[in-house]
N, C-alpha and C. Protein backbone atom coordinates (compact mmCIF):
# COMPACT_ATOMS: atom_id res chain seq x y z
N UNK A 1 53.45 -30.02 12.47
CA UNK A 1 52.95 -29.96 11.11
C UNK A 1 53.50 -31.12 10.28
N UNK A 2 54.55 -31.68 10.63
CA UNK A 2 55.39 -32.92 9.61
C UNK A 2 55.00 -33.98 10.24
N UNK A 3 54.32 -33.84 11.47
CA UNK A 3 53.17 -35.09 11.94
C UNK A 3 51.97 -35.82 10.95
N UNK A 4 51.30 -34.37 10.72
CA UNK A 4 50.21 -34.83 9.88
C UNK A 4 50.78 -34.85 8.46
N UNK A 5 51.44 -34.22 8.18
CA UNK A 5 51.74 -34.80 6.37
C UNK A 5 52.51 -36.37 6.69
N UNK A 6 52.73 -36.81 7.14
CA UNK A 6 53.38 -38.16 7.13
C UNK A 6 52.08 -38.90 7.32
N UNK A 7 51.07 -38.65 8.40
CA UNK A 7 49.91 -39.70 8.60
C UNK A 7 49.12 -39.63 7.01
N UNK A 8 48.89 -38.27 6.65
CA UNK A 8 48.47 -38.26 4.79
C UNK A 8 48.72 -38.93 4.04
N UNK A 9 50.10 -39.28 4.13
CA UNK A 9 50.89 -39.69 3.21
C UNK A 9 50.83 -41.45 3.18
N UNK A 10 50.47 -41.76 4.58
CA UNK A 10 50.86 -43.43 4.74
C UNK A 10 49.32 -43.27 4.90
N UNK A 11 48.17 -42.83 4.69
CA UNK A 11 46.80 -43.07 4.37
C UNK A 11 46.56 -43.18 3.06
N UNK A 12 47.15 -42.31 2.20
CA UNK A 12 47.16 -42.42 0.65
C UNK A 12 47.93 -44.07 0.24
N UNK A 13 48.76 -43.99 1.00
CA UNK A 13 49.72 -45.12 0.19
C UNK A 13 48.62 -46.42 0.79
N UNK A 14 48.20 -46.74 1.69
CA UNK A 14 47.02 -48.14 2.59
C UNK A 14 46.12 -48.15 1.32
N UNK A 15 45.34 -46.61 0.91
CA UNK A 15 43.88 -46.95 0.06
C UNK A 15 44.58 -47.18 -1.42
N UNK A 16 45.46 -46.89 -1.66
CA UNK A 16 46.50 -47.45 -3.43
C UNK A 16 46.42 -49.10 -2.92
N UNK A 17 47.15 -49.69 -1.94
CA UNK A 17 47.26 -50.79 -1.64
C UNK A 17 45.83 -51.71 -1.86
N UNK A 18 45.15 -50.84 -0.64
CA UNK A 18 43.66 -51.85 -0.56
C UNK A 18 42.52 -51.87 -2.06
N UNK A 19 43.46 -51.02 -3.16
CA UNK A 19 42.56 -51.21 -4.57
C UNK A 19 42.97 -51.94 -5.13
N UNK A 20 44.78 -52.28 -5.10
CA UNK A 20 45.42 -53.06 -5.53
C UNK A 20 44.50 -54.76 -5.16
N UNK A 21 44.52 -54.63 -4.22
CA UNK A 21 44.37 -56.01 -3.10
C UNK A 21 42.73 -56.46 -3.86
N UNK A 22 41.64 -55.63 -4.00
CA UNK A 22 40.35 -55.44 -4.76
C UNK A 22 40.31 -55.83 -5.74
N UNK A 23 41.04 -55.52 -6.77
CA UNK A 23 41.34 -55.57 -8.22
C UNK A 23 41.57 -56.98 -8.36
N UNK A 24 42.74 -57.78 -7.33
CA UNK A 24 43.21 -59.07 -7.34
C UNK A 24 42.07 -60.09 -6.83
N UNK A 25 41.55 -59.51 -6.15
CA UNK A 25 40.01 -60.30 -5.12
C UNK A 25 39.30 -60.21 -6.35
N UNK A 26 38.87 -59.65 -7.52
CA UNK A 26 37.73 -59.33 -7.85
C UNK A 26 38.01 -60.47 -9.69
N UNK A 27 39.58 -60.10 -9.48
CA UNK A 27 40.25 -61.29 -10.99
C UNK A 27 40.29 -62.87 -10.34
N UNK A 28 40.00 -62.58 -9.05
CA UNK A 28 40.33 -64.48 -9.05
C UNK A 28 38.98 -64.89 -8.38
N UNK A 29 38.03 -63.81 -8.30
CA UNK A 29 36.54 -64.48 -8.55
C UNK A 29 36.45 -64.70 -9.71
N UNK A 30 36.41 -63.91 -10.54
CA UNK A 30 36.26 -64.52 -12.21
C UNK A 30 36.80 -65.14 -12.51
N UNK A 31 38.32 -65.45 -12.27
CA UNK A 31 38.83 -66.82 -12.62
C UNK A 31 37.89 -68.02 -12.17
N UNK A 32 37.63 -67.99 -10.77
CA UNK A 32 36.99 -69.17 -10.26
C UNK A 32 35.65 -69.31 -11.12
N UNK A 33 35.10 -68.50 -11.40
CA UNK A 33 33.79 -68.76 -11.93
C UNK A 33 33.87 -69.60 -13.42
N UNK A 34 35.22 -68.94 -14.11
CA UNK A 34 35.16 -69.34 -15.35
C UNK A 34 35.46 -70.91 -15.66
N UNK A 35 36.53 -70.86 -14.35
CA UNK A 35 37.26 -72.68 -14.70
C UNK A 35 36.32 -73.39 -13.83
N UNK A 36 35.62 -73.20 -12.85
CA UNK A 36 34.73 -74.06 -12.18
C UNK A 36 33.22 -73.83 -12.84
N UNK A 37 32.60 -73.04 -13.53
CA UNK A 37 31.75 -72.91 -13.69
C UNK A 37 31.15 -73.05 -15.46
N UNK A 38 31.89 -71.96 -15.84
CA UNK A 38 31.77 -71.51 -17.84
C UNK A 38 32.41 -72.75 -18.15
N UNK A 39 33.35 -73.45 -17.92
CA UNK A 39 34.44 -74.13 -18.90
C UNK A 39 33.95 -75.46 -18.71
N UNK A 40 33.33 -75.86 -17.43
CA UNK A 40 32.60 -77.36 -17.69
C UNK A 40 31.82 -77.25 -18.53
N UNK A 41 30.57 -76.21 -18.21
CA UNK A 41 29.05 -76.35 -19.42
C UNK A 41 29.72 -76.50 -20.45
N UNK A 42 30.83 -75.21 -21.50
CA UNK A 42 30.86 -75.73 -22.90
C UNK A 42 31.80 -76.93 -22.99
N UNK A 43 32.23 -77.41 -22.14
CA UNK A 43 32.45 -78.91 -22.70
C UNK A 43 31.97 -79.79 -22.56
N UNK A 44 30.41 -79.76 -21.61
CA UNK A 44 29.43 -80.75 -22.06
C UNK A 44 28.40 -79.85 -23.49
N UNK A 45 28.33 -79.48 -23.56
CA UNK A 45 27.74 -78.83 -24.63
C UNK A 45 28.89 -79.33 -25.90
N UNK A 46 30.00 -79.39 -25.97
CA UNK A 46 30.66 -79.54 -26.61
C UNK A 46 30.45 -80.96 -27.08
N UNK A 47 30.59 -81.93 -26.14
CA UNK A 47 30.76 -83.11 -26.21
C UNK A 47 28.97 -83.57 -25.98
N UNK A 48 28.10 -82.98 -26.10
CA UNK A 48 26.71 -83.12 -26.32
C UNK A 48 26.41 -83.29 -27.84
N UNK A 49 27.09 -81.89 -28.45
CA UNK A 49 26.93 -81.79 -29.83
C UNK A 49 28.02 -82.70 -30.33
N UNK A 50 28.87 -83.47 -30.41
CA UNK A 50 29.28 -84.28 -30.92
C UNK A 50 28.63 -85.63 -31.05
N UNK A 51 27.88 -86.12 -29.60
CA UNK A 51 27.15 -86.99 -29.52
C UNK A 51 26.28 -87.21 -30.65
N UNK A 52 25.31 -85.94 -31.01
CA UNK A 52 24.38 -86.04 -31.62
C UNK A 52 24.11 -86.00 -33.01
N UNK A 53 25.82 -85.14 -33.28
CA UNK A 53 25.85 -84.84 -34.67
C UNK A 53 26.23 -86.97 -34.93
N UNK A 54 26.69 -87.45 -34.44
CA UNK A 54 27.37 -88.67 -34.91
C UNK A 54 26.27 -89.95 -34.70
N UNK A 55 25.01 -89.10 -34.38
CA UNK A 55 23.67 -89.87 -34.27
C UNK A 55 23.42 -91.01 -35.40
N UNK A 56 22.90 -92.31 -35.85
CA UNK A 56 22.71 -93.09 -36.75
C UNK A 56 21.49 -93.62 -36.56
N UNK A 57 20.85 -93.81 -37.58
CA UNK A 57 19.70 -95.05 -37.28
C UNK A 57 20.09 -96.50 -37.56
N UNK A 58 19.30 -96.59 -36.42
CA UNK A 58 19.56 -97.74 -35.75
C UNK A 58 20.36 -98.03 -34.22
N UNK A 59 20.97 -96.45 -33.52
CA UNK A 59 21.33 -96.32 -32.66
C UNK A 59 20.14 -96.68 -31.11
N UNK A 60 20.72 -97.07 -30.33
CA UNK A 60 19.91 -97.36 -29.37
C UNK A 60 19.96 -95.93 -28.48
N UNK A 61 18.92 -95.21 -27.85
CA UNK A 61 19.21 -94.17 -26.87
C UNK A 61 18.28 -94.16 -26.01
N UNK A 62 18.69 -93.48 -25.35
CA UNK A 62 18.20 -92.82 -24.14
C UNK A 62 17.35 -91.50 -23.57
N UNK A 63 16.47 -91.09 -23.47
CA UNK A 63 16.28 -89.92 -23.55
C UNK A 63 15.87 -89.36 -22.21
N UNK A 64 16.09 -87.94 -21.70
CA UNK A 64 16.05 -87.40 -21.28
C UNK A 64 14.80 -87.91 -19.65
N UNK A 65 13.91 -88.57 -20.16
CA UNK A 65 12.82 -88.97 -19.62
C UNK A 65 12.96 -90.48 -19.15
N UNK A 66 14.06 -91.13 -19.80
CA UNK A 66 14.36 -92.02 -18.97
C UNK A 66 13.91 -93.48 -20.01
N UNK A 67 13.47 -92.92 -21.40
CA UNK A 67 12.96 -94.04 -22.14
C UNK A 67 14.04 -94.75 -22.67
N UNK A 68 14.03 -95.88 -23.31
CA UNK A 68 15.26 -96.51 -24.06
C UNK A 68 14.47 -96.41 -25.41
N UNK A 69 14.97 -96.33 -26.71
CA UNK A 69 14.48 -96.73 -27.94
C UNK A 69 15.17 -96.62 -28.54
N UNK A 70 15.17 -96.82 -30.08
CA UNK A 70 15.62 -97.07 -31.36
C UNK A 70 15.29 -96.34 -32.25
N UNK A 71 16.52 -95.41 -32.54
CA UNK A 71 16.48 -94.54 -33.66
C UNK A 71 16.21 -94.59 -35.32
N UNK A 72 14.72 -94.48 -35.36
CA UNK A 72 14.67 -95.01 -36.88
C UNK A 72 14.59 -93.73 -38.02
N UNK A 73 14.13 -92.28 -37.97
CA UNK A 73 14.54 -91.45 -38.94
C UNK A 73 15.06 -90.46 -37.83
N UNK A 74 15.94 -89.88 -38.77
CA UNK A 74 16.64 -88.61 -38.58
C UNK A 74 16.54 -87.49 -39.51
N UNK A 75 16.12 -86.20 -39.18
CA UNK A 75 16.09 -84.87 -39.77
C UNK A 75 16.75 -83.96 -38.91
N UNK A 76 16.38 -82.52 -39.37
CA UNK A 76 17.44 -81.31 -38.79
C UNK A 76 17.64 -81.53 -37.36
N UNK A 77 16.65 -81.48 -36.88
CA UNK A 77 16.54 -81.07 -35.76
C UNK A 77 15.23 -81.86 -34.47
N UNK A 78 14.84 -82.97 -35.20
CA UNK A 78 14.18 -83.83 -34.83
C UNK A 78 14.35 -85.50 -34.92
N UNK A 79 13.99 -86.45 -34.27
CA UNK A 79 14.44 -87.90 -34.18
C UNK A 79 12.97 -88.49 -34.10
N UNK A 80 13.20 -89.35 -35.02
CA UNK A 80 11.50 -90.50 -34.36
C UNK A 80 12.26 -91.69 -33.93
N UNK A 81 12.00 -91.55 -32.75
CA UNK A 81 11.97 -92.78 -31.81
C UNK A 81 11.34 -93.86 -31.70
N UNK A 82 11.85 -95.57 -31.82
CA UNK A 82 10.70 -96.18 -31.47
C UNK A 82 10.75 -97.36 -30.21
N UNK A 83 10.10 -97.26 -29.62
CA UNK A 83 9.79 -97.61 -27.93
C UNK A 83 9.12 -99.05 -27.87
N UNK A 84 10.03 -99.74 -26.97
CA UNK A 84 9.62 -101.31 -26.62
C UNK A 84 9.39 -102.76 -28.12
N UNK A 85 9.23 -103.39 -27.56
CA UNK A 85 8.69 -104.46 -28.79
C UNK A 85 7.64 -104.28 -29.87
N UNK A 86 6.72 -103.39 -29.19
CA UNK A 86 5.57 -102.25 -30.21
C UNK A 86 6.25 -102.31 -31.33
N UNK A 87 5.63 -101.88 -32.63
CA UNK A 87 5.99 -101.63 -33.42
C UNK A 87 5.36 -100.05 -33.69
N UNK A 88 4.19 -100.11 -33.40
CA UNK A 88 3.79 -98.89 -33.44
C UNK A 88 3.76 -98.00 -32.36
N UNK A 89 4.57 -97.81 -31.74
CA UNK A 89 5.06 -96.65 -31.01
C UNK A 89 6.63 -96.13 -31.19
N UNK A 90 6.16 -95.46 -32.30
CA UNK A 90 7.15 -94.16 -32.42
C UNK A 90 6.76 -93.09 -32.41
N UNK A 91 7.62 -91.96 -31.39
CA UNK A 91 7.40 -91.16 -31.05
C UNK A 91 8.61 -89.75 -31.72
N UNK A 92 8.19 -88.43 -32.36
CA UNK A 92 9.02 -87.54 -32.67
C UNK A 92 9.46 -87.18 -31.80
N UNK A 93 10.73 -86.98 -31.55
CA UNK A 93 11.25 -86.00 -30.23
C UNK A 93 12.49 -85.08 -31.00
N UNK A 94 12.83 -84.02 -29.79
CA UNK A 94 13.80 -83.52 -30.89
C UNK A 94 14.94 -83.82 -30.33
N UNK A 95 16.29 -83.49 -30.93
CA UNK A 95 17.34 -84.29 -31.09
C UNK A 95 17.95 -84.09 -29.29
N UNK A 96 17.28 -82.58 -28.68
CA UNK A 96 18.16 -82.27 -27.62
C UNK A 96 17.52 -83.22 -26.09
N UNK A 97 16.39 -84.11 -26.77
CA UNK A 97 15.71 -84.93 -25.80
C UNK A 97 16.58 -86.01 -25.42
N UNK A 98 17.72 -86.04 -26.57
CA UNK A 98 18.61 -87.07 -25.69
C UNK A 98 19.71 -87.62 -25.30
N UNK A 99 20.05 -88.11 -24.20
CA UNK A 99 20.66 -88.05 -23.19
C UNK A 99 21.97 -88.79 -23.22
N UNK A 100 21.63 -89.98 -23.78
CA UNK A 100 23.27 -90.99 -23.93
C UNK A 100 22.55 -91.80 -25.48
N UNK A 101 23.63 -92.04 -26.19
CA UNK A 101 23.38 -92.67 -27.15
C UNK A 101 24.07 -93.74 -27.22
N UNK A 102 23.92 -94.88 -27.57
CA UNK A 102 24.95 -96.59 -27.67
C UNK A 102 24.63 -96.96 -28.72
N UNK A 103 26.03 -97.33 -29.59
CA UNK A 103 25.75 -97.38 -31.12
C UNK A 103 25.56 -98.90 -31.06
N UNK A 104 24.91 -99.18 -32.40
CA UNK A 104 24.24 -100.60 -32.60
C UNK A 104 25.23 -101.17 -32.99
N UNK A 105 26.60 -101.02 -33.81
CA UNK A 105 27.28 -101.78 -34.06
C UNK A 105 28.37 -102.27 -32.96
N UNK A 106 28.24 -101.54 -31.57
CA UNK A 106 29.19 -101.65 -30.54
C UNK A 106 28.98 -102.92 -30.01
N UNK A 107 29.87 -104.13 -29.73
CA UNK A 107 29.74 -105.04 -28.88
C UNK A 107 30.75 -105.55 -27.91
């Protein structure tokens, strides 16, 4: 009889262990997800919205599509762009169309 209460006893104490062991498996997936995954995006998002808030006309950019142009008005949430030696091709886009910005006074 003091056979089986001892095997009880060291079966109870393995499944306490193997939740323990779960609990730790299950915090350092979420760790991994957060520092490899969550914490890059908002710091390009971060450093996206800085880009754009510090937008100027007359800035040269880039957009998303691969165009180069010249930033001639700025509003909330929209940019008119204008493209090549044309004069008349400017195009509205909105501000999240773009991609790298190079300021005009940089040399």
């Amino acid at each position: 009889m003091g056979i089986l209460l001892t095997a009880d006893a060291t079966a109870a104490g393995t499944m306490a262990g193997g939740g323990v062991i779960m609990v730790i498996y299950i915090v350092m997936i979420f760790a991994f997800i957060y520092f490899f995954m969550i914490r890059p995006q908002k710091k390009e998002q971060k450093k996206m919205a800085t880009m754009l808030s510090a937008l100027e006309i007359g800035d040269c950019v880039l957009t998303s599509s691969g165009f180069y142009g010249i930033v001639i008005d700025i509003t909330d949430d929209t940019v008119i762009v204008e493209f090549g030696n044309n004069k008349n091709c400017r195009i509205p886009m909105q501000k999240t169309a773009i991609a790298q910005v190079e300021k005009a006074n940089a040399e």
